[in-house]
C-alpha atoms as a PDB file:
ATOM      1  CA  UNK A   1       0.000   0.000   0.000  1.00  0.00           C
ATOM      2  CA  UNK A   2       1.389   3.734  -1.197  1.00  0.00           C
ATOM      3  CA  UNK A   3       0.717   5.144   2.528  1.00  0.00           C
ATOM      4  CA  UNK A   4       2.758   2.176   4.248  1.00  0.00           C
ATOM      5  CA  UNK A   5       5.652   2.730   1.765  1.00  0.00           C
ATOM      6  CA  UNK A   6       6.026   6.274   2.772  1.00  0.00           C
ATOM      7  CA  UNK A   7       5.170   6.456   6.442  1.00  0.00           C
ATOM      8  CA  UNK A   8       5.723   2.887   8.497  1.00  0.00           C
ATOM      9  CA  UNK A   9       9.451   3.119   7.731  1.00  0.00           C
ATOM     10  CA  UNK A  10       9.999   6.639   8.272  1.00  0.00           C
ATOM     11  CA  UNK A  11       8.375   5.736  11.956  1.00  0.00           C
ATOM     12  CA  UNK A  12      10.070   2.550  12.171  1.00  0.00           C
ATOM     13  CA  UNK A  13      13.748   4.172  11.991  1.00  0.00           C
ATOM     14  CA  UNK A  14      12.422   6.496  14.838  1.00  0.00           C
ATOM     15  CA  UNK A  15      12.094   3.669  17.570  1.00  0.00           C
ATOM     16  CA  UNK A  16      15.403   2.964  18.103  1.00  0.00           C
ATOM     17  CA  UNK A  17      14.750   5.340  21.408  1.00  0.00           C
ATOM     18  CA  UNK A  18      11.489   7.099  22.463  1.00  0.00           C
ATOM     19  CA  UNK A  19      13.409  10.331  23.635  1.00  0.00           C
ATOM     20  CA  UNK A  20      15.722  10.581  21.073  1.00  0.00           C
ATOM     21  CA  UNK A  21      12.367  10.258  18.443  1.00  0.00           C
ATOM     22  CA  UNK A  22      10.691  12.729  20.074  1.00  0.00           C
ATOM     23  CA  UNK A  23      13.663  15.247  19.583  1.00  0.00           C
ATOM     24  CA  UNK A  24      14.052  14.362  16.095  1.00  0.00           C
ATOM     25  CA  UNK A  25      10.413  15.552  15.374  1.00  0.00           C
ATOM     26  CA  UNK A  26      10.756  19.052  17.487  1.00  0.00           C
ATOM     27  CA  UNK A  27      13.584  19.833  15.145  1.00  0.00           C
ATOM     28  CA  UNK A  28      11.857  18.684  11.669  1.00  0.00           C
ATOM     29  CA  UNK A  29       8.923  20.641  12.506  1.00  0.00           C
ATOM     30  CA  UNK A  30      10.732  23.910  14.023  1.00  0.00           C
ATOM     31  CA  UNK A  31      12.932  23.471  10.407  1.00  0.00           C
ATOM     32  CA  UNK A  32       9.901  22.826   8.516  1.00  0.00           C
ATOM     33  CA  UNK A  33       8.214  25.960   9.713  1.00  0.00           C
ATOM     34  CA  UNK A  34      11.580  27.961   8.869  1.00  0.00           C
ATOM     35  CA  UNK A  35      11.721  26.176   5.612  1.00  0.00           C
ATOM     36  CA  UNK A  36       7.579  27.291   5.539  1.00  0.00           C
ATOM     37  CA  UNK A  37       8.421  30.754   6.180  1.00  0.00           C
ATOM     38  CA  UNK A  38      11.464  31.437   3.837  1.00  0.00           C
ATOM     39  CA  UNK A  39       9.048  30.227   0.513  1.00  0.00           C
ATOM     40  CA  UNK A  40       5.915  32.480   2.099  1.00  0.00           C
ATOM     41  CA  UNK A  41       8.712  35.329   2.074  1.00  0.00           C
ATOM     42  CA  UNK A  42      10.253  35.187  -1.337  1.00  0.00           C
ATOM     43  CA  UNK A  43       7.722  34.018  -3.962  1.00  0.00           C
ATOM     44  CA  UNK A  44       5.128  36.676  -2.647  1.00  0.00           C
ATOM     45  CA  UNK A  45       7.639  39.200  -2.878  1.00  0.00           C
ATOM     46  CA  UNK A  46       8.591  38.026  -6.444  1.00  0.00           C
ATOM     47  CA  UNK A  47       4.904  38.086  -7.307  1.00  0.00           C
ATOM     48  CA  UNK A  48       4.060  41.873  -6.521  1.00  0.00           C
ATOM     49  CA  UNK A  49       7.403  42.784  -8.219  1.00  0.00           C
ATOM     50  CA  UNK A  50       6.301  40.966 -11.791  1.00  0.00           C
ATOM     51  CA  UNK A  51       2.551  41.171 -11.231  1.00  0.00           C
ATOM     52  CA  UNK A  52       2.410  44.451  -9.489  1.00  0.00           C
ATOM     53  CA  UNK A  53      -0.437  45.758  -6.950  1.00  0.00           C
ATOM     54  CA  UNK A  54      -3.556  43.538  -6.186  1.00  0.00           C
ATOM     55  CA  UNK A  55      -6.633  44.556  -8.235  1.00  0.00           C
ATOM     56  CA  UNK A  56      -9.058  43.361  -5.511  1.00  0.00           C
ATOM     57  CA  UNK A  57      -9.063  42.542  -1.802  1.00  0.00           C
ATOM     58  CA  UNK A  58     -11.062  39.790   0.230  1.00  0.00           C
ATOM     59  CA  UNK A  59     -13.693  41.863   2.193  1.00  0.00           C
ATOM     60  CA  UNK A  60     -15.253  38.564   3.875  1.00  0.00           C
ATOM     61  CA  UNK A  61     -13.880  36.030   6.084  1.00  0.00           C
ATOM     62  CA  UNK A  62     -14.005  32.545   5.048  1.00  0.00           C
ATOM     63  CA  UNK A  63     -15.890  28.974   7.217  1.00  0.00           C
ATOM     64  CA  UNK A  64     -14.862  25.833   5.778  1.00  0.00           C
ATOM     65  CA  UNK A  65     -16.647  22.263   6.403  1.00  0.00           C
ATOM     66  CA  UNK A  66     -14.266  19.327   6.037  1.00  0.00           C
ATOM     67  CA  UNK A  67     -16.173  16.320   5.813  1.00  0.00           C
ATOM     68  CA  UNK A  68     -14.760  13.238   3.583  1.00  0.00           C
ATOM     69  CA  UNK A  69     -11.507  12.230   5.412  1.00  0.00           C
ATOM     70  CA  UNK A  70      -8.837   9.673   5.142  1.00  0.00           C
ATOM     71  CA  UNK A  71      -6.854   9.481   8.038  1.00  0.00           C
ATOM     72  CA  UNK A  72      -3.430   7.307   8.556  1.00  0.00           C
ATOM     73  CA  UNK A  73      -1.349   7.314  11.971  1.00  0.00           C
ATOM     74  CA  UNK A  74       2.320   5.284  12.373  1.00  0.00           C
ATOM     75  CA  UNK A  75       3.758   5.300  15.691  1.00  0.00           C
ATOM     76  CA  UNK A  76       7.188   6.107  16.800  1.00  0.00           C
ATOM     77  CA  UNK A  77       6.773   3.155  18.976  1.00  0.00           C
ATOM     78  CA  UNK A  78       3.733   0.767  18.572  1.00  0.00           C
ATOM     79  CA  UNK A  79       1.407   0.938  22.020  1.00  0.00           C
ATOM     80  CA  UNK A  80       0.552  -2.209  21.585  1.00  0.00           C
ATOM     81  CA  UNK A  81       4.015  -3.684  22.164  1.00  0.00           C
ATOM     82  CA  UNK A  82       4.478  -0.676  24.550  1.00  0.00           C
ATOM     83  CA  UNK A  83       1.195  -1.909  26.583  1.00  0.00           C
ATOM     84  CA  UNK A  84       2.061  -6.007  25.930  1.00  0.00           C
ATOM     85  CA  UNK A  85       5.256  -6.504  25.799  1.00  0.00           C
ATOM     86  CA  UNK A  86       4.900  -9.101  23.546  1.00  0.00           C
ATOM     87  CA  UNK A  87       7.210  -8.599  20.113  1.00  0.00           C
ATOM     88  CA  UNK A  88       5.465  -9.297  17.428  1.00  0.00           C
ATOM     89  CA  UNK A  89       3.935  -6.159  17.750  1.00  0.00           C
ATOM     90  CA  UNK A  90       7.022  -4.464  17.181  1.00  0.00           C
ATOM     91  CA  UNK A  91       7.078  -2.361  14.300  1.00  0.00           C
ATOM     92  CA  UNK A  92       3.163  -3.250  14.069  1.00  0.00           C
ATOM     93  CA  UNK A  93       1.062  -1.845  11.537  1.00  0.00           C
ATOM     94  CA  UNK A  94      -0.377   1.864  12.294  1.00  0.00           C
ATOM     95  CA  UNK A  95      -4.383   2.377  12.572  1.00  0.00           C
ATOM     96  CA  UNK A  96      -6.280   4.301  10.072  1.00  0.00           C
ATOM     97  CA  UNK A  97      -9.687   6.446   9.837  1.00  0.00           C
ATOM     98  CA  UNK A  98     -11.714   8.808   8.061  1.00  0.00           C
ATOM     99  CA  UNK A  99     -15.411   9.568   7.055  1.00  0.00           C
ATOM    100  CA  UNK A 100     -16.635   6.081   5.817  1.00  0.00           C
ATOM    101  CA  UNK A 101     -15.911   4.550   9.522  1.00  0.00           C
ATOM    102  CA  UNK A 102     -19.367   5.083  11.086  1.00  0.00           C
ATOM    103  CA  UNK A 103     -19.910   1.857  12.934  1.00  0.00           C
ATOM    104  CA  UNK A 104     -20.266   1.314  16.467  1.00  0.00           C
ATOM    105  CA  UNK A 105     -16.750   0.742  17.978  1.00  0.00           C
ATOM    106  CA  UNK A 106     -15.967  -2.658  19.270  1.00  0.00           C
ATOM    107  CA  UNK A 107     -14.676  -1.246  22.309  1.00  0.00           C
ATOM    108  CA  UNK A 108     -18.129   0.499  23.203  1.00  0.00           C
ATOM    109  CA  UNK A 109     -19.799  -2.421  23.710  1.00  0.00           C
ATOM    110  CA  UNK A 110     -20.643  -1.809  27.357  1.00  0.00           C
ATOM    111  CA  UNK A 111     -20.834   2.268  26.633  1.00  0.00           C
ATOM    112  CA  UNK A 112     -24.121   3.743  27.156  1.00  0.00           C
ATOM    113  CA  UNK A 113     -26.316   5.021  23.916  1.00  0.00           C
ATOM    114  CA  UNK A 114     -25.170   8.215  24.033  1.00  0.00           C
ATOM    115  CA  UNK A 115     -21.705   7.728  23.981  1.00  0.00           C
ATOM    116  CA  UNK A 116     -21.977   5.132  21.265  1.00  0.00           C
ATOM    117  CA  UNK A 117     -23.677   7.700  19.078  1.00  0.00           C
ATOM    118  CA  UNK A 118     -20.800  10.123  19.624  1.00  0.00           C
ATOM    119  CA  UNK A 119     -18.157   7.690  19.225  1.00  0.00           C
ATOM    120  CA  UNK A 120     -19.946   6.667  15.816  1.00  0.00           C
ATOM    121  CA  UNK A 121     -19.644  10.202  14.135  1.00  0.00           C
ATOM    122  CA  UNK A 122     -17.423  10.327  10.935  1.00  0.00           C
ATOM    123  CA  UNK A 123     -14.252  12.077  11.068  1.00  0.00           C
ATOM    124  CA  UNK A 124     -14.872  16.088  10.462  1.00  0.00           C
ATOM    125  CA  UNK A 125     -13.607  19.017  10.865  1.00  0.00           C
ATOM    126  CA  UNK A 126     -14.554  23.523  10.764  1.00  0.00           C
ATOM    127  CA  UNK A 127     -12.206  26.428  10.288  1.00  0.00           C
ATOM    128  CA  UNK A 128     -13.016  29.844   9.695  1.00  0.00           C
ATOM    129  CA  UNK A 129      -9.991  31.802   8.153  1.00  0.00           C
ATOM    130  CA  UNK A 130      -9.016  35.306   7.738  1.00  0.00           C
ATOM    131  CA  UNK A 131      -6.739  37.207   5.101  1.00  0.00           C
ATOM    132  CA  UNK A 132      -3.818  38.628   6.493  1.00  0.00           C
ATOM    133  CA  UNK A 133      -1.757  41.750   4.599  1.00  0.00           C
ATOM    134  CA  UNK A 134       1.417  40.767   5.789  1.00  0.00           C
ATOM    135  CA  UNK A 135       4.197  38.983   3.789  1.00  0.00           C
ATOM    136  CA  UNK A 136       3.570  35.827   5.995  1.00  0.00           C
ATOM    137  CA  UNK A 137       1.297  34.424   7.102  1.00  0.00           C
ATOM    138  CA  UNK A 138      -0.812  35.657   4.134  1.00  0.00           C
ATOM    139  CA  UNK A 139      -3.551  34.021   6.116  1.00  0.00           C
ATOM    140  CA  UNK A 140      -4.563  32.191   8.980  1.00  0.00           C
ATOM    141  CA  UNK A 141      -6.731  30.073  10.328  1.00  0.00           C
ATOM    142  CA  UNK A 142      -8.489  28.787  13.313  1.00  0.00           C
ATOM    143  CA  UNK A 143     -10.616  25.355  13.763  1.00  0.00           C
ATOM    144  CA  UNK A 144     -11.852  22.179  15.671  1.00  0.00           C
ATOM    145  CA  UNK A 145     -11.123  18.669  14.234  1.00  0.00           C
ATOM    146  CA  UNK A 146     -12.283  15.187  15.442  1.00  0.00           C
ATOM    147  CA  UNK A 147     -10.318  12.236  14.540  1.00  0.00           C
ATOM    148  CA  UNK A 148     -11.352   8.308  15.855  1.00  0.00           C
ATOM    149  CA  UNK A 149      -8.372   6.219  14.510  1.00  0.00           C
ATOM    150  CA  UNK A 150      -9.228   1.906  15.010  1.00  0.00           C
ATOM    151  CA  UNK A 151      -6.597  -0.559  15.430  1.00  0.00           C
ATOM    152  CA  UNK A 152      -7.433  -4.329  16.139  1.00  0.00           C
ATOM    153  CA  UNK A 153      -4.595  -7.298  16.310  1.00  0.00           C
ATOM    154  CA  UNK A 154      -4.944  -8.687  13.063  1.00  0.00           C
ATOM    155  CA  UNK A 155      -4.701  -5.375  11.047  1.00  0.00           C
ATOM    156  CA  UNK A 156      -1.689  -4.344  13.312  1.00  0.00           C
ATOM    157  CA  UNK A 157       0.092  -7.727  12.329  1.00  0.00           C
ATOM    158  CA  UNK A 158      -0.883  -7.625   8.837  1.00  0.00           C
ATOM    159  CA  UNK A 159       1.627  -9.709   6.598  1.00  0.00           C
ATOM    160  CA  UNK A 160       3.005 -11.742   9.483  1.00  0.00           C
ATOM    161  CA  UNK A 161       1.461 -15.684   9.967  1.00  0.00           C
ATOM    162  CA  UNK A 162       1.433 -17.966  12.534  1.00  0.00           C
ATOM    163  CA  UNK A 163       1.798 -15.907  15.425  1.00  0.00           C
ATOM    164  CA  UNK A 164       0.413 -16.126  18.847  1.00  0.00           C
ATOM    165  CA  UNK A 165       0.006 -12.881  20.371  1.00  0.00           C
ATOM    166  CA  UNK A 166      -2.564 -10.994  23.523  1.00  0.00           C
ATOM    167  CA  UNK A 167      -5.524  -9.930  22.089  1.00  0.00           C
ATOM    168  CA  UNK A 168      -6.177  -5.972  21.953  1.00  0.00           C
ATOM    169  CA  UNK A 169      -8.816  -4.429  20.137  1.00  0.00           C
ATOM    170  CA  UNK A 170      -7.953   0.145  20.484  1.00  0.00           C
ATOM    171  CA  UNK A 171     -10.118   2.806  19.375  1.00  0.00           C
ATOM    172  CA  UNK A 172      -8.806   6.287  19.834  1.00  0.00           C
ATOM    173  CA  UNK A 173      -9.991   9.660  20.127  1.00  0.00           C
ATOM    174  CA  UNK A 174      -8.918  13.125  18.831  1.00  0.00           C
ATOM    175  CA  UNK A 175     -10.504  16.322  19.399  1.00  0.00           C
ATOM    176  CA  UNK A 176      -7.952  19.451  18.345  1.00  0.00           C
ATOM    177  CA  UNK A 177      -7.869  23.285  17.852  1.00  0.00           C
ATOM    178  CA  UNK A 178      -5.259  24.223  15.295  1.00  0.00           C
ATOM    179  CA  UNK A 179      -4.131  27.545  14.143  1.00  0.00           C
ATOM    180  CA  UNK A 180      -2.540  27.308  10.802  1.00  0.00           C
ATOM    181  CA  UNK A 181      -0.482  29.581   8.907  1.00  0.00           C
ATOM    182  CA  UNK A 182      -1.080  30.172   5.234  1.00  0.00           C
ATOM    183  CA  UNK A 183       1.857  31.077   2.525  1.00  0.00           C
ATOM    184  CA  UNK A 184      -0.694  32.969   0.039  1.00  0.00           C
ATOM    185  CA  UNK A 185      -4.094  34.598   0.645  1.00  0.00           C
ATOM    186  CA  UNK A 186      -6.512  31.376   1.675  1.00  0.00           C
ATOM    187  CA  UNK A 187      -9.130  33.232   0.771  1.00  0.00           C
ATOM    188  CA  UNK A 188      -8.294  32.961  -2.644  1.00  0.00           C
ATOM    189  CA  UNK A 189      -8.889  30.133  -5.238  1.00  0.00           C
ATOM    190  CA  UNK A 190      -5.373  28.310  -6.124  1.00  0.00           C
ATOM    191  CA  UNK A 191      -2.449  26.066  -4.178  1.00  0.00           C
ATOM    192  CA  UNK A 192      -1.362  27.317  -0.673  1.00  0.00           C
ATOM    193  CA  UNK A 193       0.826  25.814   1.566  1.00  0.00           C
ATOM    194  CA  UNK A 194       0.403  26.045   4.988  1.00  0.00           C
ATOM    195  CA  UNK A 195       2.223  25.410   8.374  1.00  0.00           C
ATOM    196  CA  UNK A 196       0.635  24.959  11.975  1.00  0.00           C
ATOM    197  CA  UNK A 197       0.043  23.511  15.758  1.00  0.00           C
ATOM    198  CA  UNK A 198      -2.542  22.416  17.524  1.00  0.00           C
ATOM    199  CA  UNK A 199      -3.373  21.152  21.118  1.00  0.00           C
ATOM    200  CA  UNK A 200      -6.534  18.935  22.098  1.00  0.00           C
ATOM    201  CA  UNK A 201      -7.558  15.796  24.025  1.00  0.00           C
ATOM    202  CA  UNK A 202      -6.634  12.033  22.968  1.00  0.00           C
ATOM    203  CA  UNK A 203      -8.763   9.227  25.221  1.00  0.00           C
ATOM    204  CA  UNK A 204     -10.094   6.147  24.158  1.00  0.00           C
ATOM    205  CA  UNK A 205     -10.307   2.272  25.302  1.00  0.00           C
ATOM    206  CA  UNK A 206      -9.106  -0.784  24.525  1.00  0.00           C
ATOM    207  CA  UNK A 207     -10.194  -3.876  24.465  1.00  0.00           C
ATOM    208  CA  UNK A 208      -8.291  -6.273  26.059  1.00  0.00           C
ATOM    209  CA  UNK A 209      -7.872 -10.294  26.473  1.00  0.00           C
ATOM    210  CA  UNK A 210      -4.419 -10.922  27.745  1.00  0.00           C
ATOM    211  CA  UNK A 211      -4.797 -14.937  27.155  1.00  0.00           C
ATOM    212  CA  UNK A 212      -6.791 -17.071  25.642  1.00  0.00           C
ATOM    213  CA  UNK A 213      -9.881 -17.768  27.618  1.00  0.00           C
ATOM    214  CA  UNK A 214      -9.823 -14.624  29.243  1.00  0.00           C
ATOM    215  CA  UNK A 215     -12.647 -12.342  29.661  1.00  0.00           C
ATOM    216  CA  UNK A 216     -12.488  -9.355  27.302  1.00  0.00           C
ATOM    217  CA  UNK A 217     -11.484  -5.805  29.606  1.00  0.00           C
ATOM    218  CA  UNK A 218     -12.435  -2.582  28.380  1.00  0.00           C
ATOM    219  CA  UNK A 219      -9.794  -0.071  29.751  1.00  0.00           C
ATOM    220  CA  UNK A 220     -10.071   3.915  29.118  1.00  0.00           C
ATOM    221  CA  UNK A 221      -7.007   6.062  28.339  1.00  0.00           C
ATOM    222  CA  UNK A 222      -6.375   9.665  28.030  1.00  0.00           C
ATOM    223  CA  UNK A 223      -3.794  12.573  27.484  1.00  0.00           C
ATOM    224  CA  UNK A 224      -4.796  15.810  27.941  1.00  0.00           C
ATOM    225  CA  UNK A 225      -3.498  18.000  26.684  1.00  0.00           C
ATOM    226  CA  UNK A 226      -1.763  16.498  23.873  1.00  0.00           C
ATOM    227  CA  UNK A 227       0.031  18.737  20.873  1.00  0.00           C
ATOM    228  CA  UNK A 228       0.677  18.398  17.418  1.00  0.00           C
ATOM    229  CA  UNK A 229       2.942  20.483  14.727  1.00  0.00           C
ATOM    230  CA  UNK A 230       0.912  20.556  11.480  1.00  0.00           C
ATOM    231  CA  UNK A 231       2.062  21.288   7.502  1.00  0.00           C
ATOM    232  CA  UNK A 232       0.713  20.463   4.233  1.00  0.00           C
ATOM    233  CA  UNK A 233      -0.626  21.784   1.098  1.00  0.00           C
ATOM    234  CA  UNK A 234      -4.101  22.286  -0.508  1.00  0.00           C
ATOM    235  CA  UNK A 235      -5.769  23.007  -3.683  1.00  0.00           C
ATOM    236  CA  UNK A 236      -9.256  25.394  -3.578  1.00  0.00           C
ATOM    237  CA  UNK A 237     -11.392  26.615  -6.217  1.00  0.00           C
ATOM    238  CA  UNK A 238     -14.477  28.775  -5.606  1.00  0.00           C
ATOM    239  CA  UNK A 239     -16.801  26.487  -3.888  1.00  0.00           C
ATOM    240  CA  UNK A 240     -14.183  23.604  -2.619  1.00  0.00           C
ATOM    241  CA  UNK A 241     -10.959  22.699  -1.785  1.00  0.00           C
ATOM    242  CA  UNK A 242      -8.874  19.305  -1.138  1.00  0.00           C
ATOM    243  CA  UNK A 243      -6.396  18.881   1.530  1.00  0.00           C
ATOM    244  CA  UNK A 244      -3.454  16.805   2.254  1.00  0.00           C
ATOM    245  CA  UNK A 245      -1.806  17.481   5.688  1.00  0.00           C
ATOM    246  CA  UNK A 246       0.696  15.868   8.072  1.00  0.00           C
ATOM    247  CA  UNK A 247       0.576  15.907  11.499  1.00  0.00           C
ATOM    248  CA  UNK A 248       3.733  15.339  13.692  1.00  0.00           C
ATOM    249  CA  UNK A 249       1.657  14.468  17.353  1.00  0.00           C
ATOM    250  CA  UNK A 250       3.110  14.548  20.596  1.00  0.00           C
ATOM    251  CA  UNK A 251       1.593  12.319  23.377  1.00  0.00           C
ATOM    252  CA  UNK A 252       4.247  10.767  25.119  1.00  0.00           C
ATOM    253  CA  UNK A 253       1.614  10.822  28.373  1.00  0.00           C
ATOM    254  CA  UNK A 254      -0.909   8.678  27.669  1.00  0.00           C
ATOM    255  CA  UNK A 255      -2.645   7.789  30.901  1.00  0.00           C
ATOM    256  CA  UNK A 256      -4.484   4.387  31.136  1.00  0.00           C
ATOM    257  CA  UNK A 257      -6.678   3.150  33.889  1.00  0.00           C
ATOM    258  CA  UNK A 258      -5.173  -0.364  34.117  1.00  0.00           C
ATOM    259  CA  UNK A 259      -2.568  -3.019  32.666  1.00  0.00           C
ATOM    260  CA  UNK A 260      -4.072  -6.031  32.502  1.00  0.00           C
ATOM    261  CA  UNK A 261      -1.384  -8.343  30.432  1.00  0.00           C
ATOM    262  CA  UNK A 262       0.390 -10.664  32.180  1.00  0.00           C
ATOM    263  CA  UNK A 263       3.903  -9.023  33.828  1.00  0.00           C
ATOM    264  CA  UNK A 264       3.385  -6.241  32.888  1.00  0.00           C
ATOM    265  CA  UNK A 265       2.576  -2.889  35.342  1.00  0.00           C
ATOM    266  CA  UNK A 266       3.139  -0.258  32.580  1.00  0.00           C
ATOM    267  CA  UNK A 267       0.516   2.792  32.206  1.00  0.00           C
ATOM    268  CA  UNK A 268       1.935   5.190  30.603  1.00  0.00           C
ATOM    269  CA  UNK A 269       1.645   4.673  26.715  1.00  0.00           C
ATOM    270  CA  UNK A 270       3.665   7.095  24.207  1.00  0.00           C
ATOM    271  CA  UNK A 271       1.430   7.399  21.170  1.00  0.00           C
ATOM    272  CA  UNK A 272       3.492  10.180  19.319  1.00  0.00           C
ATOM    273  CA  UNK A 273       3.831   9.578  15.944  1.00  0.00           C
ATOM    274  CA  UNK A 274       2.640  11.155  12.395  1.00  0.00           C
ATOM    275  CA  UNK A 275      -0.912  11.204  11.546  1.00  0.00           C
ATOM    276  CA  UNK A 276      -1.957  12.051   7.752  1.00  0.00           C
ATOM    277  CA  UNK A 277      -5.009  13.261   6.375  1.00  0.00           C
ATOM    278  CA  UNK A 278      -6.771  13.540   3.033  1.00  0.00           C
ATOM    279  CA  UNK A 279      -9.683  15.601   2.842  1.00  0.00           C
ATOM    280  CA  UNK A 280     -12.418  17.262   0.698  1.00  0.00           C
ATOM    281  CA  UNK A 281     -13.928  20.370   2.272  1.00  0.00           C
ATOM    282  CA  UNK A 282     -16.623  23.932   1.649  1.00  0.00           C
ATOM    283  CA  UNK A 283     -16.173  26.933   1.430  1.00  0.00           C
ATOM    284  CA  UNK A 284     -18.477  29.360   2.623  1.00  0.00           C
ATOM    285  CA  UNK A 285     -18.299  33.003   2.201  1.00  0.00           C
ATOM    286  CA  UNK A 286     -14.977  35.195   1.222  1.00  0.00           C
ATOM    287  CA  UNK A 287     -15.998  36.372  -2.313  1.00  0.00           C
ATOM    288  CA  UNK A 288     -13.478  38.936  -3.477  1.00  0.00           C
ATOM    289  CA  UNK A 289     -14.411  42.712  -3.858  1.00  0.00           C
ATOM    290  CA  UNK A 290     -15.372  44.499  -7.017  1.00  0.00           C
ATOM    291  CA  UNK A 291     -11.782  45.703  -8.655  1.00  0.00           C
ATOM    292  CA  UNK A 292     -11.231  49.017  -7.628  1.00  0.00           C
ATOM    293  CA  UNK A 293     -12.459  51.959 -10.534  1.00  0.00           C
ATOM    294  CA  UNK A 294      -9.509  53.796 -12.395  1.00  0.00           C
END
């Protein structure tokens, strides 16, 4: 699969050591945010120069309504060797998401109703954004987004045969207010680039069944807050725009309520990792002004 090829091993030559992963993403992202801001800097400059003034201005701030999703996450170090201890699930498979996952999750199965209806919403997501007259950002941007990324055993050890391994059945969780950074005016029909953070709450359960015969245990985790550093690119025309964006999380802190595999007393789960996300969104409002009169 295309996503596995490009993100598992990137994540997989990050686990040699938790820490030292963790530091390897702050300086990506602060680089990729310099990196961001040199190309917002230049190319607008170069445009005015050839171009010359702006004929029109945005006079209307922008909402936008993300609603088909594909969502991918890899982990720096899988939790479910993390939680186990068992390694097969080493290098495991990541989980994935999006818009078309709106069944129950197995986990909820002794949730009340109106959790499981919560739980069952597609992946979304709103942002209103503003034009900025500034060289960068030329825009910016302020939303909520909802992520629920599944994970069973079998999809985790996808490829391998003929193992024996704990049962653990994870759905997670993520609710997130980003601000992001645009190169060019977002406002605008075109490509933009964009660069950004974000801080929310991760929780979630698993599933577990640490032998067989075991009764199944639902266990709750959470993080809160967690962070992420955010940058992709997106193309918009009048109406609509697509979106692909890559999300470097951070939640080393992962709290959960119990352990219950055998020997093992850890409960503290690092989840960091990179999430991705393909989306289609609307655009509502924003229309350029009339071109002003000689």
């Amino acid at each position: 699969m295309l996503f596995d090829c490009t993100i598992i091993p990137w994540a997989m030559t990050l686990r040699q050591s938790t820490r030292s992963a963790r530091r390897r993403l702050r300086r990506l992202s602060v680089g990729l945010l310099a990196l961001g801001m040199l190309c917002a800097v230049v190319p607008r400059a170069h445009a005015q120069d050839a171009v010359g003034p702006a004929s029109g201005v945005s006079d209307a701030d922008q909402f936008r309504l993300t609603f088909f999703t594909y969502d991918q996450m890899a982990y720096i170090e899988h939790p479910f060797y993390q939680i186990t201890g068992d390694g097969d699930y080493k290098g495991a498979h990541g989980g994935i998401g999006g818009t078309f996952r709106v069944e129950t999750p197995e986990t909820d199965t002794q949730a009340g109703g109106l959790e499981k209806i919560l739980h069952s919403l597609p992946a979304f997501a709103v942002e209103w954004v503003w034009q900025a007259d500034l060289a960068f950002p030329s825009g910016l941007s302020v939303g909520l987004d909802y992520s629920r990324i599944s994970l069973a055993d079998k999809q985790a050890l996808s490829g391998k045969s003929g193992v024996e391994v704990p049962r653990i059945t994870m759905d997670t969780y993520y609710y997130a207010v980003p601000i992001r950074l645009f190169v060019f005016d977002p406002t605008e029909p075109g490509i933009n680039y964009f660069v950004g953070v974000s801080l929310g709450l991760l929780n979630g359960k698993i599933a577990a069944r640490p032998y067989s015969g075991a009764t199944t245990e639902i266990i709750t985790f959470n993080q809160s807050p967690y962070g992420s550093t955010r940058l992709g690119l997106e193309a918009t025309g009048d109406n609509y725009g697509f979106r692909y964006e890559m999300r470097l999380v951070n939640a080393d802190e992962v709290k959960f309520a119990a352990n219950p595999y055998l020997n093992q007393d850890q409960t503290t789960i690092d989840f960091s990792g990179t999430m991705l996300r393909f989306s289609f969104f609307l655009k509502f409002g924003g229309a350029p002004a009339a071109a002003n009169g000689g």
